[in-house]
PDB file of N, CA and C in Angstrom:
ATOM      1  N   UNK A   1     -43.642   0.159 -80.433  1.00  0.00           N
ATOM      2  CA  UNK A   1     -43.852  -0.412 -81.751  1.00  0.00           C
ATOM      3  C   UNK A   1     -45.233  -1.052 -81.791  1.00  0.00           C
ATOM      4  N   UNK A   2     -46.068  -0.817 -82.700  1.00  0.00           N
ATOM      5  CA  UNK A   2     -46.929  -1.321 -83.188  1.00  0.00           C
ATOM      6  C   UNK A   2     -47.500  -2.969 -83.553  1.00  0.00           C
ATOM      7  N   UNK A   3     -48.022  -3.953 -82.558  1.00  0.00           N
ATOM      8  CA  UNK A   3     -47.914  -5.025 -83.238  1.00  0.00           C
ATOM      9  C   UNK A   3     -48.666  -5.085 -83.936  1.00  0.00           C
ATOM     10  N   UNK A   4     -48.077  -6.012 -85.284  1.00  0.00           N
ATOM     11  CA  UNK A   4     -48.644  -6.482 -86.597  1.00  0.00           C
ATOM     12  C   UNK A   4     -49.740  -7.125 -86.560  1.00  0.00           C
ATOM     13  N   UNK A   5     -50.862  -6.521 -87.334  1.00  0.00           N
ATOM     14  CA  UNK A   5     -52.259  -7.778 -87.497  1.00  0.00           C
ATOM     15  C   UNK A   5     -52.807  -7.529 -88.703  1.00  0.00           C
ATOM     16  N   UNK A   6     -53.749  -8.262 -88.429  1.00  0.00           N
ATOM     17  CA  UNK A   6     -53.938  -8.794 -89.588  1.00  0.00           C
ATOM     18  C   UNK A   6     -55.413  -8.330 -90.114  1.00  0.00           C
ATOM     19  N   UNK A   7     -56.291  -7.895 -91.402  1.00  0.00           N
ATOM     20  CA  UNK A   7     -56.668  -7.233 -92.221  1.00  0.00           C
ATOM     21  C   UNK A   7     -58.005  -6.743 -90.937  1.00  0.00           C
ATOM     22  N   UNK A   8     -58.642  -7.903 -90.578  1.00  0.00           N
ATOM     23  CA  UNK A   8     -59.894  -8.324 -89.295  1.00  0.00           C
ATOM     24  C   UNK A   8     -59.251  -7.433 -87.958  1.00  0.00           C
ATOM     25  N   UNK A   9     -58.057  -7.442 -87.917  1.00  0.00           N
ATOM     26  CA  UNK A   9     -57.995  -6.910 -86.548  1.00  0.00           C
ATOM     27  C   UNK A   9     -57.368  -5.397 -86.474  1.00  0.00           C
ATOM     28  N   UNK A  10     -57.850  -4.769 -87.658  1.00  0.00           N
ATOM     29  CA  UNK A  10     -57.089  -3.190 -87.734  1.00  0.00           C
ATOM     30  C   UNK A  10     -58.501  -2.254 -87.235  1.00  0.00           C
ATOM     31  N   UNK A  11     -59.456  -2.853 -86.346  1.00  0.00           N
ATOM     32  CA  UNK A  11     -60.328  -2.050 -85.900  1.00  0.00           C
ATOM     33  C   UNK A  11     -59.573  -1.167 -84.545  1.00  0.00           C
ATOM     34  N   UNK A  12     -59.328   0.218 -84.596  1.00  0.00           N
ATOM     35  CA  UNK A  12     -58.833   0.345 -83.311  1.00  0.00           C
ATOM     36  C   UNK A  12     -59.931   0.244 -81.634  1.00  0.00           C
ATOM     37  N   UNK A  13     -59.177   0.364 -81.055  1.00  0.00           N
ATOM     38  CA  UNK A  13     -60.081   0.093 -79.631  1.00  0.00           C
ATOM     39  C   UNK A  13     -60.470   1.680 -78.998  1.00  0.00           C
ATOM     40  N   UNK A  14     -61.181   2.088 -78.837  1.00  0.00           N
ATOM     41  CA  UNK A  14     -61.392   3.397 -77.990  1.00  0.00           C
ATOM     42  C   UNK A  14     -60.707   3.646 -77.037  1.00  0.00           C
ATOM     43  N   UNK A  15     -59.816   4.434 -76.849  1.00  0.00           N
ATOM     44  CA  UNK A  15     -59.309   5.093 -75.429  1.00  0.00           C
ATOM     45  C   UNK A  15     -60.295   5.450 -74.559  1.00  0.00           C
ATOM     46  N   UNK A  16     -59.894   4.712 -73.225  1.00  0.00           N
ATOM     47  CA  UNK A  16     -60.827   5.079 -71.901  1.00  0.00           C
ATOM     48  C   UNK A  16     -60.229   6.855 -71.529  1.00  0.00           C
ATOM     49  N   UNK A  17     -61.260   7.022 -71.257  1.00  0.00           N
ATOM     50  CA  UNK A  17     -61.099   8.778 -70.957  1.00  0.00           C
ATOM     51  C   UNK A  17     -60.123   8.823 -69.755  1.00  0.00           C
ATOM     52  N   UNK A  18     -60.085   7.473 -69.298  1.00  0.00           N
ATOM     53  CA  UNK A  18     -58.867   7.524 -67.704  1.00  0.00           C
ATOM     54  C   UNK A  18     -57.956   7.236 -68.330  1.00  0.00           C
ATOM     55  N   UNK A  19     -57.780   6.815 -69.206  1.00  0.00           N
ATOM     56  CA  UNK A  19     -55.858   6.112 -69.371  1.00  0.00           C
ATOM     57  C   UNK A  19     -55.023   6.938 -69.512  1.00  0.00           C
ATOM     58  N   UNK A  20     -54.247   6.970 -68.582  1.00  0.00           N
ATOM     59  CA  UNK A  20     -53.375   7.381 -67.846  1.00  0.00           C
ATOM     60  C   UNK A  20     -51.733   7.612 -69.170  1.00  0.00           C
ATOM     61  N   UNK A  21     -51.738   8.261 -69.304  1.00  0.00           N
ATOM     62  CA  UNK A  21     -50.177   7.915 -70.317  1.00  0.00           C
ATOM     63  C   UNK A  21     -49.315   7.411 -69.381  1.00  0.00           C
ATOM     64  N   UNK A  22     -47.955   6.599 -70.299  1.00  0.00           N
ATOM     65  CA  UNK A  22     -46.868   6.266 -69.711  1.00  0.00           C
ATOM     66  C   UNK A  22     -46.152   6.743 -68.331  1.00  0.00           C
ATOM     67  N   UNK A  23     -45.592   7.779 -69.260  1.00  0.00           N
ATOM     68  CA  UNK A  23     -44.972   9.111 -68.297  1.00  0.00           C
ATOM     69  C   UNK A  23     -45.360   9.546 -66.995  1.00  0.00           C
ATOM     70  N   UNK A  24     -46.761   9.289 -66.719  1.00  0.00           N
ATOM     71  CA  UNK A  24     -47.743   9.969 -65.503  1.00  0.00           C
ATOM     72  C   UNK A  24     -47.809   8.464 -64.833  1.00  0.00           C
ATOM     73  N   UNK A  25     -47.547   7.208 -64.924  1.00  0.00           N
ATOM     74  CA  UNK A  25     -48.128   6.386 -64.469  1.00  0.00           C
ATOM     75  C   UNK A  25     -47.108   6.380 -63.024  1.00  0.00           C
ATOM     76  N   UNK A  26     -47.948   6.275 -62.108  1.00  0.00           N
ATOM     77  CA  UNK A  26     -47.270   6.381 -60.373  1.00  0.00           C
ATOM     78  C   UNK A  26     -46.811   7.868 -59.934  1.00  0.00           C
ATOM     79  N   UNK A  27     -47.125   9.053 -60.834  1.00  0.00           N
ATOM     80  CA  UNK A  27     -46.899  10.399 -60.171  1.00  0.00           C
ATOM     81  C   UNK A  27     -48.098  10.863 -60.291  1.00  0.00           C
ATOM     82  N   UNK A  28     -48.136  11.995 -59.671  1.00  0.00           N
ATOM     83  CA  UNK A  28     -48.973  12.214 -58.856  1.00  0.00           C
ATOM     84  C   UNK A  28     -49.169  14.276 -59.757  1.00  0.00           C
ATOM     85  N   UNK A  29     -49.620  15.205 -59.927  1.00  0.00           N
ATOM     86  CA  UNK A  29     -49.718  16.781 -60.609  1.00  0.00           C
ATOM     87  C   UNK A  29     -49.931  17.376 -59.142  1.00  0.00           C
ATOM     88  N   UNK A  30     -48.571  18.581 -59.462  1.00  0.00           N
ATOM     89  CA  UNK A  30     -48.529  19.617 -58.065  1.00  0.00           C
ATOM     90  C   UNK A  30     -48.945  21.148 -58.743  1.00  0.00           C
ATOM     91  N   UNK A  31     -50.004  21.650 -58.236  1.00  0.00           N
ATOM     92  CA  UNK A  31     -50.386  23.137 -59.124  1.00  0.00           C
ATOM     93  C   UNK A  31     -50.239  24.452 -57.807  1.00  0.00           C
ATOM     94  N   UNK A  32     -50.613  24.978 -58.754  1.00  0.00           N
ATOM     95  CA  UNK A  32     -50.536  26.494 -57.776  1.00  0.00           C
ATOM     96  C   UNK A  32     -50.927  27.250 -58.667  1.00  0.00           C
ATOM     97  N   UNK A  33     -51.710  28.175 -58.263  1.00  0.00           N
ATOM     98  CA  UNK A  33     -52.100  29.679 -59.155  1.00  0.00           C
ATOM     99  C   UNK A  33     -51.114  30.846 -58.963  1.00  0.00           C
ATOM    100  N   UNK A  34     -50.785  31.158 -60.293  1.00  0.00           N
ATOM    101  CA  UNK A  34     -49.554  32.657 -60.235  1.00  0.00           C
ATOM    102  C   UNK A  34     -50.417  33.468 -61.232  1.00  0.00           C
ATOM    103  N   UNK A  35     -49.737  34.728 -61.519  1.00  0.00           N
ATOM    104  CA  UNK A  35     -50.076  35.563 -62.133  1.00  0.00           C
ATOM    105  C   UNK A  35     -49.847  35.093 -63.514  1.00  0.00           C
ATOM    106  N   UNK A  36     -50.821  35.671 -64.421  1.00  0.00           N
ATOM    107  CA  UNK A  36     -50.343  34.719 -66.101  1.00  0.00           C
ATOM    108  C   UNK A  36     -48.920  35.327 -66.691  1.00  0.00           C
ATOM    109  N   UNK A  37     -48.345  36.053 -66.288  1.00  0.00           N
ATOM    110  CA  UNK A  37     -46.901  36.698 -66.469  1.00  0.00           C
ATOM    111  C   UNK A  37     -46.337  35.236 -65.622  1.00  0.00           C
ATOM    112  N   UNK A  38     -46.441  35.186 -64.919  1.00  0.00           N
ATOM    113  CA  UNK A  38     -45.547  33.563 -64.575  1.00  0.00           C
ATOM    114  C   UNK A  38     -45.387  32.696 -65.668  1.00  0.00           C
ATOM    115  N   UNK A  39     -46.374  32.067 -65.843  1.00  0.00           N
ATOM    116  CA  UNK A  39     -46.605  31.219 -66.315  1.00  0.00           C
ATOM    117  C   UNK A  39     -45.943  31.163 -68.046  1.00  0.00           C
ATOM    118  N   UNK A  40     -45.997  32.366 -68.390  1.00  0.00           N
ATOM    119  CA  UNK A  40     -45.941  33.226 -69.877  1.00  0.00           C
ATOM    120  C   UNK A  40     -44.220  33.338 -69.865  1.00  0.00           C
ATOM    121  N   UNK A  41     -43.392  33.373 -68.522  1.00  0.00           N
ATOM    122  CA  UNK A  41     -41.801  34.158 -68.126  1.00  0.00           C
ATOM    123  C   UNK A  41     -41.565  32.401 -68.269  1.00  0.00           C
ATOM    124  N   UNK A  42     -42.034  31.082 -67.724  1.00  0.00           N
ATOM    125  CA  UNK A  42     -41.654  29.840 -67.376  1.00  0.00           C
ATOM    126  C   UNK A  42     -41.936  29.327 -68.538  1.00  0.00           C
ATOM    127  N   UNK A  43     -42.891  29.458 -69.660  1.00  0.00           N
ATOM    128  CA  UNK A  43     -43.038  28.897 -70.871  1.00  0.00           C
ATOM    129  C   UNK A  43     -41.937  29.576 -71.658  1.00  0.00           C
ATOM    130  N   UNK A  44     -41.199  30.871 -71.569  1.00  0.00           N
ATOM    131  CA  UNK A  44     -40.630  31.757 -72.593  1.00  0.00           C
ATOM    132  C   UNK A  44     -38.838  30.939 -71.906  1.00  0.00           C
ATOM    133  N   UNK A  45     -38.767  30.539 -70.985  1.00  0.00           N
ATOM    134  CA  UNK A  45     -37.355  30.477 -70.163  1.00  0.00           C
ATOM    135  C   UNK A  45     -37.730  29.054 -71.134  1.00  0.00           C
ATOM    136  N   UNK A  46     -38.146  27.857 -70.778  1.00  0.00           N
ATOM    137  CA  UNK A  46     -38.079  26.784 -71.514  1.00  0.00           C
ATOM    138  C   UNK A  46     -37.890  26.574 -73.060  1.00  0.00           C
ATOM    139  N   UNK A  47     -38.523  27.754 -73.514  1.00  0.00           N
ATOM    140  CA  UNK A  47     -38.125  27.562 -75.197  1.00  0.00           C
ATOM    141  C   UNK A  47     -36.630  27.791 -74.915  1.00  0.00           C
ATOM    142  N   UNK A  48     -36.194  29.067 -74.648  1.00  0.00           N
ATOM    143  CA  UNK A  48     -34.902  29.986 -74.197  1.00  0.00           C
ATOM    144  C   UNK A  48     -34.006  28.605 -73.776  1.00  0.00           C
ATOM    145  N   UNK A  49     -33.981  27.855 -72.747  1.00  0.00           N
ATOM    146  CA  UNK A  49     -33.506  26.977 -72.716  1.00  0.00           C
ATOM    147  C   UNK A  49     -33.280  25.734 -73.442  1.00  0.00           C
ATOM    148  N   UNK A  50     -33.842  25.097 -74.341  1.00  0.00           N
ATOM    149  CA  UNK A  50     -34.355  24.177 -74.796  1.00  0.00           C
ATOM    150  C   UNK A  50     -34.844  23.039 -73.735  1.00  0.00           C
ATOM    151  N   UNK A  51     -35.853  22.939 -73.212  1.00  0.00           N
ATOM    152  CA  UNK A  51     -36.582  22.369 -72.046  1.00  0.00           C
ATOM    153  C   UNK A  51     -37.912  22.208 -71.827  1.00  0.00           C
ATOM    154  N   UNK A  52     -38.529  21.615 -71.175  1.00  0.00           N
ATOM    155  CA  UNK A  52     -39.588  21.640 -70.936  1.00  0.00           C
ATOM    156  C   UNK A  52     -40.132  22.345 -69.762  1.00  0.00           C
ATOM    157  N   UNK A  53     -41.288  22.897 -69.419  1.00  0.00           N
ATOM    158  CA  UNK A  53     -41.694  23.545 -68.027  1.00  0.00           C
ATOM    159  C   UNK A  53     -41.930  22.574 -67.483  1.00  0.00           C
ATOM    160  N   UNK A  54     -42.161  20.938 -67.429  1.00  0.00           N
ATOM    161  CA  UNK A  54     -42.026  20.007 -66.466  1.00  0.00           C
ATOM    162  C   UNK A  54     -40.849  19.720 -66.033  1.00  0.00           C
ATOM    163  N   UNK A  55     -39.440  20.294 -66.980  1.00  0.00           N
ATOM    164  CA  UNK A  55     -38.062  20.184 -66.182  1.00  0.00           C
ATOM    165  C   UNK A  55     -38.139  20.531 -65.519  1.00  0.00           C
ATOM    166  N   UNK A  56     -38.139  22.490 -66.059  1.00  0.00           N
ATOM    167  CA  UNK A  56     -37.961  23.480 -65.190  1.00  0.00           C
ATOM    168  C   UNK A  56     -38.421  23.244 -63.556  1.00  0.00           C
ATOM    169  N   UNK A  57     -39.879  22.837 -63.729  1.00  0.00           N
ATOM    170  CA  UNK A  57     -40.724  22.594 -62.700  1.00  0.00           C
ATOM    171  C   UNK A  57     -39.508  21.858 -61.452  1.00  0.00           C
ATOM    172  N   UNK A  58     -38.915  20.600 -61.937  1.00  0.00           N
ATOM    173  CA  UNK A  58     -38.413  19.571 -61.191  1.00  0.00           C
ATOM    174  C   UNK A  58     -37.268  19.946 -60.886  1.00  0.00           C
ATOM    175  N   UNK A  59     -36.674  20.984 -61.303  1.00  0.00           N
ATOM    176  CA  UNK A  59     -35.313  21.668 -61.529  1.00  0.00           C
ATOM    177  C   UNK A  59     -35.499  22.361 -60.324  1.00  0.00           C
ATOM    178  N   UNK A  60     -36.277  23.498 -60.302  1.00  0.00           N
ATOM    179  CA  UNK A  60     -37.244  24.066 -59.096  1.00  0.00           C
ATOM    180  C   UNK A  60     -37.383  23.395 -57.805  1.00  0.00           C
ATOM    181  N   UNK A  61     -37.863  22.454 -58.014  1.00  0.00           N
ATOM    182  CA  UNK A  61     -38.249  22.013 -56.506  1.00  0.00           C
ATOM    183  C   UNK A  61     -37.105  21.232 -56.436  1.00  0.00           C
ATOM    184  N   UNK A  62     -35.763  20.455 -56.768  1.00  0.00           N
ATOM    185  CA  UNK A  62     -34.646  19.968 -56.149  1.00  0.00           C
ATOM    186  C   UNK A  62     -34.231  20.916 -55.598  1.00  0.00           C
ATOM    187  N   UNK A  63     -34.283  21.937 -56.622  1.00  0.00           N
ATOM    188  CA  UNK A  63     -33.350  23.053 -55.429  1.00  0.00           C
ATOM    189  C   UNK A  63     -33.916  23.628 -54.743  1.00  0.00           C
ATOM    190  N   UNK A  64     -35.425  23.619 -53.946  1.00  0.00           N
ATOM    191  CA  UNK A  64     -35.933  23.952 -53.274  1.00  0.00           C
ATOM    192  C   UNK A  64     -35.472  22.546 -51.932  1.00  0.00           C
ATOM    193  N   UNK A  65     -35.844  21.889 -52.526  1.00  0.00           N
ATOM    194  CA  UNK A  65     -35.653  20.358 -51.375  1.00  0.00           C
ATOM    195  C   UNK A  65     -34.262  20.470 -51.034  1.00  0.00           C
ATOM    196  N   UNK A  66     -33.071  20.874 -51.910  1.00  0.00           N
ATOM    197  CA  UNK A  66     -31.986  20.971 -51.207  1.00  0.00           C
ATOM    198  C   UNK A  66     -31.724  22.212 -50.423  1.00  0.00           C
ATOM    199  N   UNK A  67     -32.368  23.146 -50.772  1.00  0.00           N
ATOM    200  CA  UNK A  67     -32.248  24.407 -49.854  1.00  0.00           C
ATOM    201  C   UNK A  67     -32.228  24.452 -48.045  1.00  0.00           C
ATOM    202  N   UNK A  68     -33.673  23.761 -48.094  1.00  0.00           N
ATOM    203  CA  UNK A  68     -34.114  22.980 -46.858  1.00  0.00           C
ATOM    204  C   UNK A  68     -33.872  21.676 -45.968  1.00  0.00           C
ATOM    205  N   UNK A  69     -32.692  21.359 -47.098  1.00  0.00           N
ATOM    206  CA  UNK A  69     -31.886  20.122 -46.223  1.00  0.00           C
ATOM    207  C   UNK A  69     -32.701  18.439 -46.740  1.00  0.00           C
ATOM    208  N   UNK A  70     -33.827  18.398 -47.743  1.00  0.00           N
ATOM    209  CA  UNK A  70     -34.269  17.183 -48.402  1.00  0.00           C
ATOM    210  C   UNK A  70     -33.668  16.543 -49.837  1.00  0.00           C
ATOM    211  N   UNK A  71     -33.703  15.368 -49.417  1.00  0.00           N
ATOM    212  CA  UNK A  71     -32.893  14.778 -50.700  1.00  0.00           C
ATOM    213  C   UNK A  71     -34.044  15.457 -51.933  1.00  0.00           C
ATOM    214  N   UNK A  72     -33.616  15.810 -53.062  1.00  0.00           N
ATOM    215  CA  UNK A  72     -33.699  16.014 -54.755  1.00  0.00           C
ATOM    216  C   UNK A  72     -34.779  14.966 -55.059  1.00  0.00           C
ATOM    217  N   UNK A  73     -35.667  14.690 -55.060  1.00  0.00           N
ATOM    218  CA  UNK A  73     -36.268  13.534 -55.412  1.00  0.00           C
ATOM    219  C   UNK A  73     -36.970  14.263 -56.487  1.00  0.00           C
ATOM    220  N   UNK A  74     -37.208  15.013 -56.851  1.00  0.00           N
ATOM    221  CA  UNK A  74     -38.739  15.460 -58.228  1.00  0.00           C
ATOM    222  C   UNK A  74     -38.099  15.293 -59.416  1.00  0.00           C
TER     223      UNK A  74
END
C-alpha cells in the first residue's frame, strides 16, 4: 500500500538500477543454455498448466534433489 502524502511530497524518487525486487531478495538466478525449442516447450507447458516457468523451474529441481537423496529445498 501506498503511503499517503501530501501535495509537496508526490515527487517520485528514482529507482536505483540495483534494487533488487521483493521476491529475489536473498536468492540467488541458476541458468543454463538449451536449445530455443526448450525454452519455447517450458514457456508453452506453463501457460498449459496455469504456472509459471519459475515453478516449473523449482518443481524440476525438487524432484531432481529428491531423486538423488537431497531434501526439496528450491
Amino acid at each position: 500500500m501506498k503511503p499517503k502524502t501530501t501535495e509537496t511530497e508526490e515527487v517520485e524518487q528514482p529507482r536505483s538500477k540495483t534494487e533488487v525486487p521483493p521476491s529475489r531478495v536473498g536468492k540467488r538466478a541458476i541458468a543454463g543454455h538449451f536449445d530455443p525449442a526448450v525454452s519455447k516447450q517450458l514457456k508453452q507447458l506453463a501457460l498449459e498448466e496455469d504456472s509459471t516457468v519459475q515453478r516449473l523451474l523449482e518443481e524440476a529441481l525438487n524432484d531432481l534433489f529428491s531423486k538423488y537423496g537431497k531434501p526439496p529445498i528450491a
